[in-house]
Protein backbone atom coordinates (compact mmCIF):
# COMPACT_ATOMS: atom_id res chain seq x y z
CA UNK A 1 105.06 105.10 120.55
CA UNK A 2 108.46 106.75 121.62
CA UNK A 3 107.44 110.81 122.32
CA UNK A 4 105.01 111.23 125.28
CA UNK A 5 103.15 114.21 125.96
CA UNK A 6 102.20 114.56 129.95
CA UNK A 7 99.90 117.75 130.93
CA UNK A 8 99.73 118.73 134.59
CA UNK A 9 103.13 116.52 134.83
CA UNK A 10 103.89 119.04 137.53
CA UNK A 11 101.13 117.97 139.82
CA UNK A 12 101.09 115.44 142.10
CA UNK A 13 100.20 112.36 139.92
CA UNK A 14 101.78 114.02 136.87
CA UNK A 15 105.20 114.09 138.26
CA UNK A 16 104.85 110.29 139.19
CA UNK A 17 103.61 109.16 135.63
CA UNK A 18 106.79 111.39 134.31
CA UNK A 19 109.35 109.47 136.19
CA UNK A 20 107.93 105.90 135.26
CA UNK A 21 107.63 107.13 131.72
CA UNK A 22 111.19 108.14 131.53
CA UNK A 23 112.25 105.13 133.19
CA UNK A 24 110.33 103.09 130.83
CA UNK A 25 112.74 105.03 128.37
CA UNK A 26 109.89 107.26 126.83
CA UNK A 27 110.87 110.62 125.52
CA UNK A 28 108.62 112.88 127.39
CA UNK A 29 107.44 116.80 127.64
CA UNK A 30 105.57 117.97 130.64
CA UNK A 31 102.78 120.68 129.58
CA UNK A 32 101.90 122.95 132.60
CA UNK A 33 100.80 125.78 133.74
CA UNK A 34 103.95 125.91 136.24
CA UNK A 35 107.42 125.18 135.49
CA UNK A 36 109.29 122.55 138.29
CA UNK A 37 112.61 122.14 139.37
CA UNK A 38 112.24 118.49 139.95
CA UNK A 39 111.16 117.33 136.66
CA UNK A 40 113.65 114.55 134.77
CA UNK A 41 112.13 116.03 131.25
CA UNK A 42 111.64 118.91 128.89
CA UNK A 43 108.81 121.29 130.13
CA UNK A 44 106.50 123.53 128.35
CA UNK A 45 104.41 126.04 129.77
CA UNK A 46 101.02 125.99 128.78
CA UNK A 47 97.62 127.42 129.37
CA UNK A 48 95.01 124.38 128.79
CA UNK A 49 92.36 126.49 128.16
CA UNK A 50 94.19 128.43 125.00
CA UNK A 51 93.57 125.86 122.07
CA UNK A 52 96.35 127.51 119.74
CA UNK A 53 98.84 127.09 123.05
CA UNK A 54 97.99 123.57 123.24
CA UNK A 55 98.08 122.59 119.72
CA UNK A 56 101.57 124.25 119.85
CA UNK A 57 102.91 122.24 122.76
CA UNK A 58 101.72 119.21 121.29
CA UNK A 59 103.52 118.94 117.85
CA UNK A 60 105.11 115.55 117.77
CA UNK A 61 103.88 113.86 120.24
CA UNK A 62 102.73 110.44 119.57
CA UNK A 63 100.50 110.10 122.80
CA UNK A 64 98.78 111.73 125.49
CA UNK A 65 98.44 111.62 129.18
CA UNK A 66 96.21 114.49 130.16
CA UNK A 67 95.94 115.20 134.26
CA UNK A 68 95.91 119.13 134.63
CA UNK A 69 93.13 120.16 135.89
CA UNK A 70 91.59 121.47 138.81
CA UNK A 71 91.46 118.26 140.91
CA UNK A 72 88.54 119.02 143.82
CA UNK A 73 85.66 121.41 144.05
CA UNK A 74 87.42 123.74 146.83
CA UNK A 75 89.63 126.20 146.50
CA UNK A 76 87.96 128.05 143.57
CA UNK A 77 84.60 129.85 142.21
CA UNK A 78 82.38 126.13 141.27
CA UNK A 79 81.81 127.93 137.83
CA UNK A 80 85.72 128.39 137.62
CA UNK A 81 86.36 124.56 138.15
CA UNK A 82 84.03 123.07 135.75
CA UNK A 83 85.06 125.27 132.97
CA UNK A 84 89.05 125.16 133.67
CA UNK A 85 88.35 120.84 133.71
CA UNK A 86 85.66 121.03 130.81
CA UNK A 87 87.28 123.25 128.67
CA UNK A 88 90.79 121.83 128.95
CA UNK A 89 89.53 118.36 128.39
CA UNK A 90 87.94 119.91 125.77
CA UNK A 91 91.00 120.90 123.78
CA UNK A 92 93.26 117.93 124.25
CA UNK A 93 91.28 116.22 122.54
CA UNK A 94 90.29 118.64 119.88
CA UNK A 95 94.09 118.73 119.46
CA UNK A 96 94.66 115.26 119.39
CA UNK A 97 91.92 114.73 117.16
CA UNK A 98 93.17 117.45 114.74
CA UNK A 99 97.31 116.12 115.16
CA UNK A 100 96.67 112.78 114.28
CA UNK A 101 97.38 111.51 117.94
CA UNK A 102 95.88 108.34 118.23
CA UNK A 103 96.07 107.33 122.17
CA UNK A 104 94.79 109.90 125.24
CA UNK A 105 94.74 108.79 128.59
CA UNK A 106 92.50 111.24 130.31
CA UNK A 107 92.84 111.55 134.21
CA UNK A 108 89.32 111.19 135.59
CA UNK A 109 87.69 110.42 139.25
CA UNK A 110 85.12 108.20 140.97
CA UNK A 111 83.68 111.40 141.78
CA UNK A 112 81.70 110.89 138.78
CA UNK A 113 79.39 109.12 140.62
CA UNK A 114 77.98 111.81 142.96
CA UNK A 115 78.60 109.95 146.42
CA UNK A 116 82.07 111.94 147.24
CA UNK A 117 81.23 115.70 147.41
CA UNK A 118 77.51 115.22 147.78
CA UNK A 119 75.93 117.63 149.92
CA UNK A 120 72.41 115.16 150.17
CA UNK A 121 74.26 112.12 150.82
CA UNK A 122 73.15 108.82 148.87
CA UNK A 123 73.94 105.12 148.55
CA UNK A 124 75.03 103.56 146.09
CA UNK A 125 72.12 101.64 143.55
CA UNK A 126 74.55 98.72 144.20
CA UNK A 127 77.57 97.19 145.20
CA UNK A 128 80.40 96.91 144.19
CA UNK A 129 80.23 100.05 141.90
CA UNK A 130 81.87 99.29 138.75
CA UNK A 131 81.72 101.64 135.60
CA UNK A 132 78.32 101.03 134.52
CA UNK A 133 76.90 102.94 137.44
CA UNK A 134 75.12 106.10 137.13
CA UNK A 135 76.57 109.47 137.37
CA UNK A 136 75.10 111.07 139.89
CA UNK A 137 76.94 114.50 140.81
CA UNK A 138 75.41 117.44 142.61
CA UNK A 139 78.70 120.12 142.12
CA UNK A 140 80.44 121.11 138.81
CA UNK A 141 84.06 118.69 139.24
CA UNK A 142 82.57 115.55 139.26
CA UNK A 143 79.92 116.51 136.43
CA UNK A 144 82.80 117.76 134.73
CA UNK A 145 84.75 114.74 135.24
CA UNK A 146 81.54 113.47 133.46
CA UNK A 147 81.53 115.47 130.05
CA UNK A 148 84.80 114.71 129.55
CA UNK A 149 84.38 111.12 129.07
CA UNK A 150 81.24 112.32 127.32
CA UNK A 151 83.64 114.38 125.04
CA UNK A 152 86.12 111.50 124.74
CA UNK A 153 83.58 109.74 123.55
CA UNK A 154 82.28 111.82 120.57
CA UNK A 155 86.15 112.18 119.68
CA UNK A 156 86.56 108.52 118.78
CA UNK A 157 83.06 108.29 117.12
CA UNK A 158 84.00 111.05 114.98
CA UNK A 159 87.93 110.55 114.13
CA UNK A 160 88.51 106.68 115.86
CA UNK A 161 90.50 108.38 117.98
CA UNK A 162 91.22 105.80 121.26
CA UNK A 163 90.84 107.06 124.72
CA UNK A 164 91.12 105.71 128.17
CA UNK A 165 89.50 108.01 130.99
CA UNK A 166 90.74 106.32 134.51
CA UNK A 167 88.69 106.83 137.54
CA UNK A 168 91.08 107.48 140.25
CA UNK A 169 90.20 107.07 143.86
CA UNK A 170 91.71 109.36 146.73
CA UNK A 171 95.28 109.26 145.44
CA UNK A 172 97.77 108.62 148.11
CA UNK A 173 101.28 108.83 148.05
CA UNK A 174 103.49 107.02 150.09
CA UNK A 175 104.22 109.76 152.61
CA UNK A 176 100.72 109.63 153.29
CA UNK A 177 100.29 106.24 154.23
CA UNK A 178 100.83 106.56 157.91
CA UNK A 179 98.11 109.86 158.23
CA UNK A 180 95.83 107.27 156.48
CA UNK A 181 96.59 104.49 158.42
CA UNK A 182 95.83 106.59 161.79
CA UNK A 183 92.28 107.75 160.14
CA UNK A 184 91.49 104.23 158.82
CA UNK A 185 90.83 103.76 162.95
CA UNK A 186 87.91 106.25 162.75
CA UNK A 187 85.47 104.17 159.96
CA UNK A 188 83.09 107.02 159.36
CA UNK A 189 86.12 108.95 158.09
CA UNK A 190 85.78 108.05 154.87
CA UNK A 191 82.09 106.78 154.20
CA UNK A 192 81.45 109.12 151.58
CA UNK A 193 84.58 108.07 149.18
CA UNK A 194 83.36 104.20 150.15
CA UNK A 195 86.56 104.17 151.92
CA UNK A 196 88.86 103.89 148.37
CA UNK A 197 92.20 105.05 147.42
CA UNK A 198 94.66 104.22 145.20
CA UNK A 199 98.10 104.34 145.58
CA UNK A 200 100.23 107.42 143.96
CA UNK A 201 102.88 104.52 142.41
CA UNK A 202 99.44 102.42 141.31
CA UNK A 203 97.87 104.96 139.61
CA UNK A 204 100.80 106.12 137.68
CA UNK A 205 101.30 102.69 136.73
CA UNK A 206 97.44 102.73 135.07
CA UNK A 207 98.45 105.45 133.02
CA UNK A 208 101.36 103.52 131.62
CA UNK A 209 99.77 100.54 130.74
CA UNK A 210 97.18 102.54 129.03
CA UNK A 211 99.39 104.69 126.81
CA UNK A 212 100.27 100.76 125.25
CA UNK A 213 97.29 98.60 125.76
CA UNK A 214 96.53 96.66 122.96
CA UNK A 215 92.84 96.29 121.91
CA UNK A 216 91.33 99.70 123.04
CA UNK A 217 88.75 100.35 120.47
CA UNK A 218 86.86 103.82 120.82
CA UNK A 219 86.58 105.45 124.16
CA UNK A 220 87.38 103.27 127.42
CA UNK A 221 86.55 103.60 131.24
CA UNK A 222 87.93 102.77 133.86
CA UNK A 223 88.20 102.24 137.60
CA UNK A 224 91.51 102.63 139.41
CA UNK A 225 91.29 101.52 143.43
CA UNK A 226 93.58 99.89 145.42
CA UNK A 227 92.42 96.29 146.30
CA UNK A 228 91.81 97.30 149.93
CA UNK A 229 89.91 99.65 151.81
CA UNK A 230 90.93 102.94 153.89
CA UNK A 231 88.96 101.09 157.07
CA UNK A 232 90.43 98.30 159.62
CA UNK A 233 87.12 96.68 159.49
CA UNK A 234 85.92 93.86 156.96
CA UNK A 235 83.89 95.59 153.87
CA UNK A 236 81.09 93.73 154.49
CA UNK A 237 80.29 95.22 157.94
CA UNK A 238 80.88 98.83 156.62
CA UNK A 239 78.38 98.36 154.18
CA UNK A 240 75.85 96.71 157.27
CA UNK A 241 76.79 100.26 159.21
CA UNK A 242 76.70 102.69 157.23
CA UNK A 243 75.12 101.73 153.86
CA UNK A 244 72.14 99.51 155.47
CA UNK A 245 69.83 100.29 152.35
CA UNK A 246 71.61 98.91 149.51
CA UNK A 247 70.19 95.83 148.79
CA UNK A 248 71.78 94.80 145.69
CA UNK A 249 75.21 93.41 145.19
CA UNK A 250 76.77 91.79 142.72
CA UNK A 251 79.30 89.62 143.93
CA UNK A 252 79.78 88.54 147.80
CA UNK A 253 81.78 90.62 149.32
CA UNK A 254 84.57 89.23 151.63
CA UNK A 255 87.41 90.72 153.78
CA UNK A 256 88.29 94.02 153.08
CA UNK A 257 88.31 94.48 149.42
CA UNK A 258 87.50 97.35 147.84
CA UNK A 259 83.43 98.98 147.26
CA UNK A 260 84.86 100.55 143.82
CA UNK A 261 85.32 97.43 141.41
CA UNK A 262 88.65 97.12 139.98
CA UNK A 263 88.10 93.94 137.99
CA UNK A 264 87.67 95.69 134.51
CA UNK A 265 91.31 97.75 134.73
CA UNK A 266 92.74 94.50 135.58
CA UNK A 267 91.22 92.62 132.83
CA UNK A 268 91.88 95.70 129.82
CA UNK A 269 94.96 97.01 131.19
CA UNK A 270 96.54 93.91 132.64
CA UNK A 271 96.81 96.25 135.81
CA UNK A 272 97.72 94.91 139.34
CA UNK A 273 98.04 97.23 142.17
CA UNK A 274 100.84 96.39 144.57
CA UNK A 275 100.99 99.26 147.67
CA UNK A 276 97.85 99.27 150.24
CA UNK A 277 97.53 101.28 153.38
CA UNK A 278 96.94 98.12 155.04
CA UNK A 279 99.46 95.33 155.95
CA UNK A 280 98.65 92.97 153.51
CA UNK A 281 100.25 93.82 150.11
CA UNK A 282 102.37 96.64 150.57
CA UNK A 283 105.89 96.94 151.69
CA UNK A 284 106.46 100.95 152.16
């Protein structure tokens, strides 16, 4: 795989997966609805929801990392959001299906789950969450984030097309670190997101390694956490406070490692993350 298509490589993670594609020596186009100044690559602009537009844009390219989308439930009409996110997942793959593309990584979220924007607060059937938990969203993005690994999914039964959807915590990038660092003080500040986050430089990473990943067969999930937590305290005693009816956990859990189970990127993608908000992997 040589030519690289990246959509929303504009955006925050987008522009991060862009550089460490191009300095991985990948030829890649950014497909946007915006056009930056600061991208190292050839842009296209590109409305996501306008199949003919992205079948265009897409012409030789021999993989896909898809990220544009609408990437919270604020700032727009609910029925806006899920559509834009549904609809342009929608035709990525449609178009990779139909171009003979054979790899998508699709940019999803641990909002997926339902615990992050819930407005009736829940817990968690058990700890630590990995991928087999259930979806449990009450607002269109992270049910949208849902149906798109649904639609992944009926791509590769259909055409053996091979996707990887990653579940992104909070995404931080390194000028964030200290704002975190300040609200990791506070522990409620970030009960509802089980305190997880992955680094900007991690998650780009994920979305190399995915692009090449050897023995992908059909449609892959994925978490993608740091291996810390956005709290001071151990993980253990956050659960205790503010999670005192889960009951069930399937592993012990010791120091402050992370509520979001990372161990099945590591294992498919070979994945490490190496920055934390915390002192104990990270150099800044």
């Amino acid at each position: 795989m040589k030519t690289v298509a990246v959509t929303g490589g504009s955006g925050k993670l987008g522009s991060e997966v862009v550089r460490q594609l191009k300095e991985a020596e990948f030829d890649v186009v950014s497909l946007d609805s915006r056009i930056s100044d600061k991208l190292p690559c050839r842009q296209l602009q590109v409305d996501m929801n306008d199949l003919g537009q992205v079948m265009s844009a897409l012409r030789g390219a021999e993989g896909i990392v898809h990220l544009a989308a609408i990437p919270a439930p604020v700032g727009f009409p609910h029925n806006h959001i899920f559509a834009n996110n549904v609809i342009g997942g929608f035709n990525i793959l449609e178009a990779a299906s139909l171009l003979g593309i054979n790899r998508v990584v699709m940019g999803s979220s641990t909002s997926c789950y339902g615990f992050a924007w819930a407005e009736k607060p829940f817990a968690p059937a058990y700890l630590p969450v990995d991928e087999d938990h259930p979806h449990l969203a009450q607002e269109g993005y992270g049910l949208s984030k849902t149906l798109n690994e649904q639609t992944a999914a009926m791509f590769s039964r259909r055409s053996g097309l091979e996707v990887v959807s990653l579940r992104f915590s909070l995404i931080a990038a390194p000028q964030e670190h200290d704002h975190l660092r300040e609200a990791m003080k506070r522990p409620e500040a970030f009960r509802k997101i089980l305190w997880s986050y992955v680094d900007l430089r991690d998650a780009a990473a994920a979305c190399v390694l995915a692009l090449t990943a050897e023995g992908i067969q059909g449609a892959e999930v994925l978490n993608i956490t740091g291996d810390d937590t956005l709290s001071e305290l151990d993980t253990a005693e956050l659960v205790k406070n503010y999670y005192p009816e889960v009951k069930e956990f399937k592993k012990e859990l010791t120091g402050r490692e992370p509520l979001f189970s990372n161990e099945r990127a590591k294992r498919v993608l070979g994945w490490v993350p190496g920055y934390c908000c915390g002192n104990n992997y990270m150099d800044d």
